[in-house]
Every structure is written in C-alpha cells, then in structure tokens.
C-alpha atoms as a PDB file:
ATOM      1  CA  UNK A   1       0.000   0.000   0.000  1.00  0.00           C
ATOM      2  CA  UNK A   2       1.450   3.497  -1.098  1.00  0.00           C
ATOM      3  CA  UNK A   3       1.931   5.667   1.939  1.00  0.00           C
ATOM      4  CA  UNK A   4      -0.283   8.835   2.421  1.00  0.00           C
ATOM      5  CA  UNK A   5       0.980  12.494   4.176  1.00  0.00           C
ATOM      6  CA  UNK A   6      -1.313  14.413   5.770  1.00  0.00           C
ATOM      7  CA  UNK A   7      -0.568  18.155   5.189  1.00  0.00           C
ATOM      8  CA  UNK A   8      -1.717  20.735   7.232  1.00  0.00           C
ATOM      9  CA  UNK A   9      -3.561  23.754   6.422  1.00  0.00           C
ATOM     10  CA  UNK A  10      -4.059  27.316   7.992  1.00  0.00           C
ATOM     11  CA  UNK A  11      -7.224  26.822   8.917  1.00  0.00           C
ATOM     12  CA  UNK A  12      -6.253  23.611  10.858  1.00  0.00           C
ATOM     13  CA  UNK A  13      -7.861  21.318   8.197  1.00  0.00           C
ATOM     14  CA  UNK A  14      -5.692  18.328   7.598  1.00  0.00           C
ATOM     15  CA  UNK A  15      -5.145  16.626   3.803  1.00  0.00           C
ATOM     16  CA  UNK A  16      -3.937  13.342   2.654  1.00  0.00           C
ATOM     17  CA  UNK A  17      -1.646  13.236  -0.296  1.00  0.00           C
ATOM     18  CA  UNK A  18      -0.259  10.177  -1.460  1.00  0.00           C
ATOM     19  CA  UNK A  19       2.455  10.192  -3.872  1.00  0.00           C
ATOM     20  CA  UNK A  20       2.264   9.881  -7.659  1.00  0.00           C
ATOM     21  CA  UNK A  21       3.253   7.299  -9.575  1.00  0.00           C
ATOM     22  CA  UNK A  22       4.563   8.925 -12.739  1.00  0.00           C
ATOM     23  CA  UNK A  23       4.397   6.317 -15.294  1.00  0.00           C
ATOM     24  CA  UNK A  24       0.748   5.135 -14.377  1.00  0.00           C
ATOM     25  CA  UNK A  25      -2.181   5.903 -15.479  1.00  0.00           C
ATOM     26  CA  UNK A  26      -3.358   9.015 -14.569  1.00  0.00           C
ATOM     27  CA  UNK A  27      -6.839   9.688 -14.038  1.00  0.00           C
ATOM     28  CA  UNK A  28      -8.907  12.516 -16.010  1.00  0.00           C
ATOM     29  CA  UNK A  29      -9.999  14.030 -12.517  1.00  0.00           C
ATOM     30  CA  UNK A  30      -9.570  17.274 -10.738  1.00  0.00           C
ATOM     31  CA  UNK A  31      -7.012  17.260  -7.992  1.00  0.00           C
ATOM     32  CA  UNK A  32      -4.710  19.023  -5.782  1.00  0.00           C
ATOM     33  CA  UNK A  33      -0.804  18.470  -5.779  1.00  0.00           C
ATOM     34  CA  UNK A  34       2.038  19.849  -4.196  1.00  0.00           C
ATOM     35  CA  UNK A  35       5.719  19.264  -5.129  1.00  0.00           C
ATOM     36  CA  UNK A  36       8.015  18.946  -1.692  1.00  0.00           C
ATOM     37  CA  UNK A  37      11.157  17.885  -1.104  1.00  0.00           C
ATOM     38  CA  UNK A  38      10.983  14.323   0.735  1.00  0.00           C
ATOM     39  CA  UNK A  39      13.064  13.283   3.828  1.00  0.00           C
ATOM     40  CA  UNK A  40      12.697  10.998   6.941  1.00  0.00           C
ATOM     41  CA  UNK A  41      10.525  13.804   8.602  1.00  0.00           C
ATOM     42  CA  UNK A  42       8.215  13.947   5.806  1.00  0.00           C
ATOM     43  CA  UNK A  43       7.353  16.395   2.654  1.00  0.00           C
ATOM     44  CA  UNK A  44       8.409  19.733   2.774  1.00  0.00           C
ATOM     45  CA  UNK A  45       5.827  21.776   0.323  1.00  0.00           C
ATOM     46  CA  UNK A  46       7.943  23.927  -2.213  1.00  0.00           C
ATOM     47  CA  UNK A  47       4.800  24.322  -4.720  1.00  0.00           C
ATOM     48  CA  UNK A  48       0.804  23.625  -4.253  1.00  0.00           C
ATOM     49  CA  UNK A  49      -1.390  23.599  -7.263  1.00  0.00           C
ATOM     50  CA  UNK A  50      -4.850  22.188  -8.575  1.00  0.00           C
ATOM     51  CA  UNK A  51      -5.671  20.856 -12.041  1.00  0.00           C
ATOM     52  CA  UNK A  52      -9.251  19.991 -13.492  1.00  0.00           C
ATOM     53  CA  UNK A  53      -7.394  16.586 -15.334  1.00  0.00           C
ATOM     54  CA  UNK A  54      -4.493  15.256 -13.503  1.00  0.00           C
ATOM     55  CA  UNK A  55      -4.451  13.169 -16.735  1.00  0.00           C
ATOM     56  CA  UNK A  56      -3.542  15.689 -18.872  1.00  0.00           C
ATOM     57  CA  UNK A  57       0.024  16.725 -16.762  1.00  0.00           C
ATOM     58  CA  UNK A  58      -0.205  20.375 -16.233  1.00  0.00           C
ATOM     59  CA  UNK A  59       1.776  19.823 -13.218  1.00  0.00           C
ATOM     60  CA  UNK A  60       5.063  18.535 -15.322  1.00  0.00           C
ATOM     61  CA  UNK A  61       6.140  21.913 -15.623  1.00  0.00           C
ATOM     62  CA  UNK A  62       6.293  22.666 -12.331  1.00  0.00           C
ATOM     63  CA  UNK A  63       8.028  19.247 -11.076  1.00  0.00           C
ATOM     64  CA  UNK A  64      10.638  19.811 -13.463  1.00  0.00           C
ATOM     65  CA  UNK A  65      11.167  22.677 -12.123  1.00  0.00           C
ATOM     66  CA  UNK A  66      11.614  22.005  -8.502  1.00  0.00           C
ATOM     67  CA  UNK A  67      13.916  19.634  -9.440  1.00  0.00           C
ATOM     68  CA  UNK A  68      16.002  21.761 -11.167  1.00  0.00           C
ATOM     69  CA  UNK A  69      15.748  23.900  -7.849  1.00  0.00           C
ATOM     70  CA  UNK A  70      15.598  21.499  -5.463  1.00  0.00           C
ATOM     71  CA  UNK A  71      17.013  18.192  -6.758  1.00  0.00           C
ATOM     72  CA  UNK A  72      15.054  15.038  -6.046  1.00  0.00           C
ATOM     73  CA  UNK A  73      11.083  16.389  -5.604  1.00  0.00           C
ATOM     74  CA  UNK A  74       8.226  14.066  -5.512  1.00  0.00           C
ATOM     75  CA  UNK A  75       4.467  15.059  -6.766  1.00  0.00           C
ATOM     76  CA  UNK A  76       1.583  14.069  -3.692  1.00  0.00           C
ATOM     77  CA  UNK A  77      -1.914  14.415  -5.286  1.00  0.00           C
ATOM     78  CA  UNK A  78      -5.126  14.398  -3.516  1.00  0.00           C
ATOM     79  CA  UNK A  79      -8.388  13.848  -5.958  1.00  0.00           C
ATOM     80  CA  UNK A  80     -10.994  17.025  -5.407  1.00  0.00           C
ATOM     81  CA  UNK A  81     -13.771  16.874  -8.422  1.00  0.00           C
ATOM     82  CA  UNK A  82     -15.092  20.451  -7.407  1.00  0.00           C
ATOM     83  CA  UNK A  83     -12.602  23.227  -8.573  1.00  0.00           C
ATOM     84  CA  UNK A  84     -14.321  25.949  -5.756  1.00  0.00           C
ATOM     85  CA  UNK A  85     -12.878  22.936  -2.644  1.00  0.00           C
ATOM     86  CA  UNK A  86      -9.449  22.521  -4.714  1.00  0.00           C
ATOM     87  CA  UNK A  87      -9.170  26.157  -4.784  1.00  0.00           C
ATOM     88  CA  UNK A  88     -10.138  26.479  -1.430  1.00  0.00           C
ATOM     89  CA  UNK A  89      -7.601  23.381  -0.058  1.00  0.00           C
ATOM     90  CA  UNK A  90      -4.468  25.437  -2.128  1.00  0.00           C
ATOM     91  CA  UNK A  91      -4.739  28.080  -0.849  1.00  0.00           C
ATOM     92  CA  UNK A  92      -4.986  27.132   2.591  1.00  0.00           C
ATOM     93  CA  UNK A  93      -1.812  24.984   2.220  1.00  0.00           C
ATOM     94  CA  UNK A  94      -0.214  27.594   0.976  1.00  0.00           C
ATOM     95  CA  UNK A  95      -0.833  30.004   3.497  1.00  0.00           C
ATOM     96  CA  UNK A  96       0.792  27.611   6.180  1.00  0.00           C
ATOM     97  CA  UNK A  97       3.218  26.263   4.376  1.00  0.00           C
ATOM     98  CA  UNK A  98       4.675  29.496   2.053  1.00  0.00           C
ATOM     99  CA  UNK A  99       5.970  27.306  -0.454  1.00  0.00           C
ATOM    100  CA  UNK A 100       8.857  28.895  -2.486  1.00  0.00           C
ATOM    101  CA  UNK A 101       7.560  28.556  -5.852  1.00  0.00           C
ATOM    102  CA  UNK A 102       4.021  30.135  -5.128  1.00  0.00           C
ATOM    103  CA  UNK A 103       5.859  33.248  -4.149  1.00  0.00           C
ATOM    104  CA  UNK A 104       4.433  35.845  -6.128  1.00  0.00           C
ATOM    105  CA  UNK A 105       1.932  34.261  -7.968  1.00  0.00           C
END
C-alpha cells in the first residue's frame, strides 16, 4: 500500500496526499498536488497547485522545475472533483506552508 501524508492547512484542516506514480495511469480528474522535497521527517511543500485533469500533466512543468531547484522532488496528489474545494484546499496549504515557488503568484 502506497503511503499517504497528511498536510496541514491554515485553517487547521488536515489533507492526505499520497504520492504519484509517474508512469501510471493518470486519471482525467480534478485534484490538488504539491511538489516537496521528501526526507525521513516527511514532505516539505515547495509548490501547491490544482488541475481539473491530472491526466492531462499540467503539473510537469512545475516538477521539473523544482527539481532543477531542489534536486530530487516528488508530486503528492489528492483527488478534489469540485474546482471551488481545490481552490479552497491550495490556498490554505499555501498560506501555512509558504511554499517557495508560489511566491508571487
């Protein structure tokens, strides 16, 4: 069984993410996903986004990225159909977390 991370939001809301498996299938569902740098502790967030079809890899860009930054990053994804709760779960993971490479956007 693929092991989940709960992240933390500012509101105090907790959200599992489990890590993606890059060369699977993806499904064509809306989700949230962060990039973070891994380590015995845990993730540490360095980008939070949502995408309306994890299928269709918007989120590449942004993984490649952060590893060009930050060396070895892993995408967690958490499956949210409704883009207003997606929205709503970013940016309260953001707001805790201050990842780098939402800074400004």
């Amino acid at each position: 069984m693929t092991r989940q991370y709960e992240l933390a939001g500012k509101s105090g809301a907790r959200y599992r993410y489990t890590p993606l498996e890059e060369a699977r299938f993806l499904p064509p569902a809306g989700a949230n996903f962060v990039i973070a740098k891994m380590s015995k502790e845990g993730p540490t967030v360095v980008y939070a986004g949502e995408t309306d079809n994890l299928a269709n890899q918007t989120w590449r860009e942004a993984l490649d990225k952060a590893r060009e930054a930050y060396g070895e990053a892993a995408i967690l994804t958490r499956l949210n159909v409704t883009r207003a709760v997606r929205e709503a779960e970013r940016t309260d993971l953001i707001e805790q977390h201050q990842p780098p490479m939402n800074a400004g956007a």
